[in-house]
C-alpha atoms as a PDB file:
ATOM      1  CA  UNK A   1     109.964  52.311  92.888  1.00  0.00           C
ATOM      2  CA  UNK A   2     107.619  49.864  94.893  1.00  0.00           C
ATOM      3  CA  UNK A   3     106.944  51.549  99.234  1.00  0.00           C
ATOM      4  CA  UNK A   4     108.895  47.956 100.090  1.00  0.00           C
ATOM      5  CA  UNK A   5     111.732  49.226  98.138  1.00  0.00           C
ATOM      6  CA  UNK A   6     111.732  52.304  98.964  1.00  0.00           C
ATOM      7  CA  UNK A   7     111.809  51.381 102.735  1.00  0.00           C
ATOM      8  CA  UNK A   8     114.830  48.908 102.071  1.00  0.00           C
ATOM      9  CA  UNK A   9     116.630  52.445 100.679  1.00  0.00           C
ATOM     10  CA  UNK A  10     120.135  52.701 102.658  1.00  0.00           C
ATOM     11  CA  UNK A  11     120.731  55.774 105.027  1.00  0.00           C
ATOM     12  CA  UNK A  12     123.860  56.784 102.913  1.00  0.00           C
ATOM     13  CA  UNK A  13     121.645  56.574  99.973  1.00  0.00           C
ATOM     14  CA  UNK A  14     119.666  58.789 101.840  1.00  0.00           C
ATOM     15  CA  UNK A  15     121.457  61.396 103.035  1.00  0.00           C
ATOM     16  CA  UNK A  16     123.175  61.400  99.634  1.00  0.00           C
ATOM     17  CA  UNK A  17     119.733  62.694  97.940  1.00  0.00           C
ATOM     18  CA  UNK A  18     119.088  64.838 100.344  1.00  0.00           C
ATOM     19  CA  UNK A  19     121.779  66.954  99.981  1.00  0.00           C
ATOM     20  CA  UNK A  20     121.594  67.637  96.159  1.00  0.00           C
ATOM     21  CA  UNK A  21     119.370  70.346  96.207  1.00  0.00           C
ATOM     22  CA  UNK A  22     116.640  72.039  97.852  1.00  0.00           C
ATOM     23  CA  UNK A  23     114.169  70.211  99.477  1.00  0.00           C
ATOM     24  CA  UNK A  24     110.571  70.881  98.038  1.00  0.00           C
ATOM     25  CA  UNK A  25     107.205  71.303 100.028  1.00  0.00           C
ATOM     26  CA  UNK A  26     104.710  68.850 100.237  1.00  0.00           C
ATOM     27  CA  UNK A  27     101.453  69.344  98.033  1.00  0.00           C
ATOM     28  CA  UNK A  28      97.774  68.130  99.757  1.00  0.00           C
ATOM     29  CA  UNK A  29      96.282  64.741 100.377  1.00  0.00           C
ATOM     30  CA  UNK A  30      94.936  63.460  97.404  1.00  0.00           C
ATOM     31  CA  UNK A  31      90.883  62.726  98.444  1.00  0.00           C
ATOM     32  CA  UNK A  32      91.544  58.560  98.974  1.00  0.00           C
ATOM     33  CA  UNK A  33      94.817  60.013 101.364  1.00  0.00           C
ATOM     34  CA  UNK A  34      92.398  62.532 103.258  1.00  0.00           C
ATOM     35  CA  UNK A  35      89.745  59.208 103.623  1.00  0.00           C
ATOM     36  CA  UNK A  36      92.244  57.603 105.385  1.00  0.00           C
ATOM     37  CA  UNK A  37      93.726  60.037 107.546  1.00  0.00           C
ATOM     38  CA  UNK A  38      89.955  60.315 108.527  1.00  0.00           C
ATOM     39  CA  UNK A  39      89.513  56.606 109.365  1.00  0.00           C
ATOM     40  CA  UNK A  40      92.939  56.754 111.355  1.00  0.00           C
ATOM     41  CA  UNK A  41      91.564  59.303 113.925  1.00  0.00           C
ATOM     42  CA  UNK A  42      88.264  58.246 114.178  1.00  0.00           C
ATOM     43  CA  UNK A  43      89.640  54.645 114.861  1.00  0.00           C
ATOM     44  CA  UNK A  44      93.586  55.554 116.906  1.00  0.00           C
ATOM     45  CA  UNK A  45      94.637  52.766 115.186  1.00  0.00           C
ATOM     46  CA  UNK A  46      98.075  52.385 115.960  1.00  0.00           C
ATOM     47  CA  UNK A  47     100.747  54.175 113.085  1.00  0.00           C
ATOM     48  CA  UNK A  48     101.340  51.911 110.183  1.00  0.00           C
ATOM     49  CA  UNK A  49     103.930  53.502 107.708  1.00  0.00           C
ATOM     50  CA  UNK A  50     103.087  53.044 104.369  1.00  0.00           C
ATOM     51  CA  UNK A  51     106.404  54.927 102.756  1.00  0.00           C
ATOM     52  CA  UNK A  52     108.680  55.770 105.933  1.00  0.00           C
ATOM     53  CA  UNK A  53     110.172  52.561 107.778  1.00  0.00           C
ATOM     54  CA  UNK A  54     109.128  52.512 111.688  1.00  0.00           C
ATOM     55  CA  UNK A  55     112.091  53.994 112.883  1.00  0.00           C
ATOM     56  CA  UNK A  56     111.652  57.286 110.459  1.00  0.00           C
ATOM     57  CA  UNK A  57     108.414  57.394 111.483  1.00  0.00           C
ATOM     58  CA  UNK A  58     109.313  57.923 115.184  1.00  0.00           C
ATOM     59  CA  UNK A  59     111.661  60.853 114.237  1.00  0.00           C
ATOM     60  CA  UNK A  60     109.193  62.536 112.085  1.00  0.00           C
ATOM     61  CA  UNK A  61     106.577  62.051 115.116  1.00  0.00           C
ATOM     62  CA  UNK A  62     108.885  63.699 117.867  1.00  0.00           C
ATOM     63  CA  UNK A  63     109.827  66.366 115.107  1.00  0.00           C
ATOM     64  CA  UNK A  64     106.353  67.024 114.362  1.00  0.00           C
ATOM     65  CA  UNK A  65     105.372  66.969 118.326  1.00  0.00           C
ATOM     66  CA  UNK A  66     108.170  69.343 118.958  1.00  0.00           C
ATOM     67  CA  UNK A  67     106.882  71.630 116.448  1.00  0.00           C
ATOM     68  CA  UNK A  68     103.056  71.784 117.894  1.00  0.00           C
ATOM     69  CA  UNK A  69     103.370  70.326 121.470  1.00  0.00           C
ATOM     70  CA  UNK A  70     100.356  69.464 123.096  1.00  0.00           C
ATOM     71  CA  UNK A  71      99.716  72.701 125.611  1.00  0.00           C
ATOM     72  CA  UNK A  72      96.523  74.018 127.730  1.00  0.00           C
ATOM     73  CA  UNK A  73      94.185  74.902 124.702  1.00  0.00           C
ATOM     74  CA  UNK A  74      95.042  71.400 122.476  1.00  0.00           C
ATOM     75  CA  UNK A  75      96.611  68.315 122.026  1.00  0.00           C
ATOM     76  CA  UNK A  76      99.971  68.642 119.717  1.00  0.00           C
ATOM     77  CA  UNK A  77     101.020  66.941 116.431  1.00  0.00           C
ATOM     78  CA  UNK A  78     101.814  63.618 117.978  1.00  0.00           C
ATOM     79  CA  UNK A  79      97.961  62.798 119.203  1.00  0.00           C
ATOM     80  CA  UNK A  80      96.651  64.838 115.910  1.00  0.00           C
ATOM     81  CA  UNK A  81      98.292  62.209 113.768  1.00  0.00           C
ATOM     82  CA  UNK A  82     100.420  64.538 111.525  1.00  0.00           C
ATOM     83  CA  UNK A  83     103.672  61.949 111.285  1.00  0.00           C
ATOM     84  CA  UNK A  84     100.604  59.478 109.595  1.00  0.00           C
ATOM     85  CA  UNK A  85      99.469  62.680 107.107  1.00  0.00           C
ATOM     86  CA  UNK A  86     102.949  63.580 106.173  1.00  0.00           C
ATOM     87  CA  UNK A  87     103.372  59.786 105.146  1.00  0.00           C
ATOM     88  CA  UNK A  88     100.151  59.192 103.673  1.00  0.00           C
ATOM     89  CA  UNK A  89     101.722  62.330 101.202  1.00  0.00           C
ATOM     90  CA  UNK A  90     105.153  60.454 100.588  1.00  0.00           C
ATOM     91  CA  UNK A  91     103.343  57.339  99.491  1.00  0.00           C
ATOM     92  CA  UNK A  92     101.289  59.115  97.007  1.00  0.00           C
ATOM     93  CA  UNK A  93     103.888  61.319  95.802  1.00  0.00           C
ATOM     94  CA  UNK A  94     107.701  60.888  93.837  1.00  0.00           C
ATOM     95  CA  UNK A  95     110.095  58.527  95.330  1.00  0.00           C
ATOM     96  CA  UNK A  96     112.815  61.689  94.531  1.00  0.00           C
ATOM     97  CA  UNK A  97     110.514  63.509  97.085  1.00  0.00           C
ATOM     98  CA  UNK A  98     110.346  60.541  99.561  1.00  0.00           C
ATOM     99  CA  UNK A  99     114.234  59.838  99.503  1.00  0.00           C
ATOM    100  CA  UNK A 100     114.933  63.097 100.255  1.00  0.00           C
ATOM    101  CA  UNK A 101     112.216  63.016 103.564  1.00  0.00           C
ATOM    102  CA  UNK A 102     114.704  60.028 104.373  1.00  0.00           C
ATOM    103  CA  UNK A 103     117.584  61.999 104.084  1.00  0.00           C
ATOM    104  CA  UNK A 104     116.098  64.730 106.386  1.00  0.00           C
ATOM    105  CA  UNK A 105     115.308  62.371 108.973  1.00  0.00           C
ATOM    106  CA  UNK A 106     118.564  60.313 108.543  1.00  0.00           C
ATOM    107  CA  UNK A 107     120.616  63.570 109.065  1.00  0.00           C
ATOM    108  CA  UNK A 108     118.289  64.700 112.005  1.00  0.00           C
ATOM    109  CA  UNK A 109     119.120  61.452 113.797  1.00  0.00           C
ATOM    110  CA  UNK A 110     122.826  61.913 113.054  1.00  0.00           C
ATOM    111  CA  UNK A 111     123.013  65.372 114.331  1.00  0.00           C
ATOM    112  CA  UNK A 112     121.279  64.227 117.697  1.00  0.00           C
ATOM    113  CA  UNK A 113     124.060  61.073 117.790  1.00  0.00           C
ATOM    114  CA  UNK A 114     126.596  63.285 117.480  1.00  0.00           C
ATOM    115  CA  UNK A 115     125.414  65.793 120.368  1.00  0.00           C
ATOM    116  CA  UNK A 116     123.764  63.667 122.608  1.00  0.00           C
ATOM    117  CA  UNK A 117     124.479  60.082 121.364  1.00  0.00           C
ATOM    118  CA  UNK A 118     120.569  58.940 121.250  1.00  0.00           C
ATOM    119  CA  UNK A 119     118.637  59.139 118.124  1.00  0.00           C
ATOM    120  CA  UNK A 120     116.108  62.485 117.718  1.00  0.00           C
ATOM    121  CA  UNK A 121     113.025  60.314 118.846  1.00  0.00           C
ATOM    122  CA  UNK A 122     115.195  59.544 122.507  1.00  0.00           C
ATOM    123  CA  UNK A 123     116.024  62.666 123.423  1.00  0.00           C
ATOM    124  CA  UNK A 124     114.828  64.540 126.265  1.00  0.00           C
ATOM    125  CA  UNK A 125     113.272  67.591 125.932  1.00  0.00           C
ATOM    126  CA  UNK A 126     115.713  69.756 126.863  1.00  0.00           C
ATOM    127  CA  UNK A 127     118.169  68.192 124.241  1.00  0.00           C
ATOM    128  CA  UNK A 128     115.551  68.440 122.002  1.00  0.00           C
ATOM    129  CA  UNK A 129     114.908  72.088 122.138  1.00  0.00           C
ATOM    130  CA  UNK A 130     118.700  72.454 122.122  1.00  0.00           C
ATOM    131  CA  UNK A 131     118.333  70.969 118.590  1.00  0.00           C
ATOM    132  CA  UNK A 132     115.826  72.692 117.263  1.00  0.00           C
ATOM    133  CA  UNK A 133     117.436  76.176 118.309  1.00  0.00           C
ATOM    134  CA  UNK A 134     120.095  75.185 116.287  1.00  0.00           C
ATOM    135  CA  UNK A 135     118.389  74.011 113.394  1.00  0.00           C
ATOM    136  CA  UNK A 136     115.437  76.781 113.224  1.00  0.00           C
ATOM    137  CA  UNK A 137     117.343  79.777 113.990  1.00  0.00           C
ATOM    138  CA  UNK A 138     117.627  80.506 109.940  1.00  0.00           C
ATOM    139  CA  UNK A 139     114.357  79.981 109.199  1.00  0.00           C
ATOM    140  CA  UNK A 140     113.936  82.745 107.049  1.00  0.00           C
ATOM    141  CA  UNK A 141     116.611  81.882 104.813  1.00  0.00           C
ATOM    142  CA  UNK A 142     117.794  78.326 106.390  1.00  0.00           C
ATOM    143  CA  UNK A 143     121.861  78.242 105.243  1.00  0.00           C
ATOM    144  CA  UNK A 144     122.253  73.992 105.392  1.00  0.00           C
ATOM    145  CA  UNK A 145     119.978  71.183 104.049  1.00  0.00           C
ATOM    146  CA  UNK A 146     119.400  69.845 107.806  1.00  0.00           C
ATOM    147  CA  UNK A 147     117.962  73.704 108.310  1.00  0.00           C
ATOM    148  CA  UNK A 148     116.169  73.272 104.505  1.00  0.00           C
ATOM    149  CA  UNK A 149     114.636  70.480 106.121  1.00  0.00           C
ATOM    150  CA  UNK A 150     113.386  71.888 109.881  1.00  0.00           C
ATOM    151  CA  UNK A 151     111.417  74.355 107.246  1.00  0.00           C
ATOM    152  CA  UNK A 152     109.477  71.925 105.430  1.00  0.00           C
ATOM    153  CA  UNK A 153     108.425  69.639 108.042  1.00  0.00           C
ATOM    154  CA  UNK A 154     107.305  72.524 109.866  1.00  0.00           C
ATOM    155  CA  UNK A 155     105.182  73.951 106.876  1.00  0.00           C
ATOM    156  CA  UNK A 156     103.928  70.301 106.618  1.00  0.00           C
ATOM    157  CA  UNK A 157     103.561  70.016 110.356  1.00  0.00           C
ATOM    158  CA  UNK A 158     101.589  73.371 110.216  1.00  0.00           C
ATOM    159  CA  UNK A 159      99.360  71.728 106.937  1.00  0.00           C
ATOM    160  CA  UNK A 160      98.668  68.229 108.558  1.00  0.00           C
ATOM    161  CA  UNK A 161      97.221  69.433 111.695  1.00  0.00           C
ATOM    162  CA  UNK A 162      95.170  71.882 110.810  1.00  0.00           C
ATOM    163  CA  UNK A 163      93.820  69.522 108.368  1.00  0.00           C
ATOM    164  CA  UNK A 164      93.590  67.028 111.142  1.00  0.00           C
ATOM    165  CA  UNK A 165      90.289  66.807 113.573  1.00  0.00           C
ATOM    166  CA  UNK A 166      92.329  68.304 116.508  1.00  0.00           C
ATOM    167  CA  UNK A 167      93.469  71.191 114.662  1.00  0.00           C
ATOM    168  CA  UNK A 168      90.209  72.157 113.304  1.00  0.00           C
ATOM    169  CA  UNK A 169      87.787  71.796 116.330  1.00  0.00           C
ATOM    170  CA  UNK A 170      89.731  71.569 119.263  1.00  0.00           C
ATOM    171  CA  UNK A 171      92.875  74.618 118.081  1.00  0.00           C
ATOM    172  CA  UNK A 172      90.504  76.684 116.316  1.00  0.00           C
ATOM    173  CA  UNK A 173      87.456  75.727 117.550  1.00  0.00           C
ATOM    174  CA  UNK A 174      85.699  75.303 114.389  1.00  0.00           C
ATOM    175  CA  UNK A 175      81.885  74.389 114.754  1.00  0.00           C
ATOM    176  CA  UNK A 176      80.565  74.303 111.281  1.00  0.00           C
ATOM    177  CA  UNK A 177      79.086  76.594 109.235  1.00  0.00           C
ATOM    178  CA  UNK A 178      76.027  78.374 111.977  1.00  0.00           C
ATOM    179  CA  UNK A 179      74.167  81.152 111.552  1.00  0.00           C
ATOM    180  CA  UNK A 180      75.514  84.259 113.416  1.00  0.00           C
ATOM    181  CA  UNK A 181      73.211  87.218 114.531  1.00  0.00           C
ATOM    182  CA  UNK A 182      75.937  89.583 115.617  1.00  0.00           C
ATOM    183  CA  UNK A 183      79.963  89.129 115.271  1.00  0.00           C
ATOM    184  CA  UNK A 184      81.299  90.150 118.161  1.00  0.00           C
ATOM    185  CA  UNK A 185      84.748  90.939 118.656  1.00  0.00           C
ATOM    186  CA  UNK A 186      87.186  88.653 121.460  1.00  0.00           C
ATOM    187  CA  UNK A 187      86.136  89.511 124.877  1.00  0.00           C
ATOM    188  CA  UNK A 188      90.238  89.144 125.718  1.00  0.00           C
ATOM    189  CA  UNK A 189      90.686  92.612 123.924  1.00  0.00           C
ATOM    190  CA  UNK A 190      88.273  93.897 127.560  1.00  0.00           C
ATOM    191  CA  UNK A 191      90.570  92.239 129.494  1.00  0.00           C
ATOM    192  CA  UNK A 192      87.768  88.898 130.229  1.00  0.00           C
ATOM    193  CA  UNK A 193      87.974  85.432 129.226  1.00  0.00           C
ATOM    194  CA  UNK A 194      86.523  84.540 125.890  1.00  0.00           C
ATOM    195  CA  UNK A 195      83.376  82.945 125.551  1.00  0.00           C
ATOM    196  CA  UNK A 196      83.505  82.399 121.759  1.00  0.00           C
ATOM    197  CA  UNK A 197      87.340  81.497 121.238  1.00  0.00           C
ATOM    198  CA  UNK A 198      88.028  80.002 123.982  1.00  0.00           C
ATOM    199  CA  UNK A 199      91.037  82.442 124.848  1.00  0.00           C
ATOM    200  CA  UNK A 200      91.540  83.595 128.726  1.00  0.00           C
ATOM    201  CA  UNK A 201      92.286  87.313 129.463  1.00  0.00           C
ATOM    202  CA  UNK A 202      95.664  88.886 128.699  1.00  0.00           C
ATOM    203  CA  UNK A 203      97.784  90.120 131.374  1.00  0.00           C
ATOM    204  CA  UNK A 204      97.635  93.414 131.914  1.00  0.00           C
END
């Protein structure tokens, strides 16, 4: 099935895939799809779905923001560009696999109308982590599709921005490969503000 068509899919269609069996994880960017998440952080050109519609998009890129939020040591999901990586995957991948990304996000939008009456994307962020509480809190062994689903957009959450420029330089503080006299343990472990890592001190 052509991305036009698959965007034209109906919600009900949707949600019907989605609930036929377990959803499965997303595999890597192919080397074209990691090219062009490249180009789409070096440029911040605006998002331009090639398999979700716009409004999926936004509820994959609040879900993905509410998993990594932007905090002290890095920018979150949202300015990493993981809603573009996860949708670069769905337009190289199955349409099976795409439909049932739909579904997810069709049923995460219902359960937010239903509780707050606003779509996921419009909620505020104490409905949001309301939500998630509810959805996340059988992560281990997740007991409903909707909870199925909170688990694999946060393992492809997780994937996309540590593939992402953020996640590798500015999260983990990767500097390439350098040549290291002595490795040297974190300084927070002596109670002091890392040098190397970037970490401050631990309370005591």
């Amino acid at each position: 099935m052509s991305t036009s068509a698959m965007r034209g899919v109906s919600r009900r269609t949707a949600l019907k895939a989605f609930g036929t069996g377990a959803v499965v994880l997303l595999p890597s960017l192919s080397h074209e799809g990691l090219l062009a998440f490249g180009r789409l952080q070096a440029t911040q050109a605006p998002p331009s779905p090639k398999a979700l519609s716009v409004s999926q998009f936004a509820t994959l890129e609040a879900l993905a923001e509410a998993i990594i939020p932007t905090d002290e040591r890095s920018p979150g999901a949202k300015q990493a560009r993981v809603a573009d990586y996860i949708d670069l995957i769905l337009s190289e991948g199955d349409d099976d696999v795409t439909l049932q990304w739909m579904g997810g996000l069709a049923a995460l939008d219902a359960e937010a109308v239903a509780q707050f009456r606003a779509p996921f994307a419009r909620l505020t962020a104490a409905q949001t982590d309301k939500l998630l509480a509810q959805i996340s809190k059988n992560e281990i062994a997740p007991a409903t599709p909707l909870e199925e689903f909170f688990v694999m957009t946060k393992h492809a959450t997780i994937q996309g921005y540590y593939t992402s420029e953020i996640g590798i330089h500015q999260e983990l503080r990767y500097k390439g490969n350098q040549y290291i006299q002595e490795f040297v343990g974190c300084a927070t472990e002596d109670g002091k503000d890392c040098p190397h890592c970037g970490q401050k001190a631990r309370p005591v």
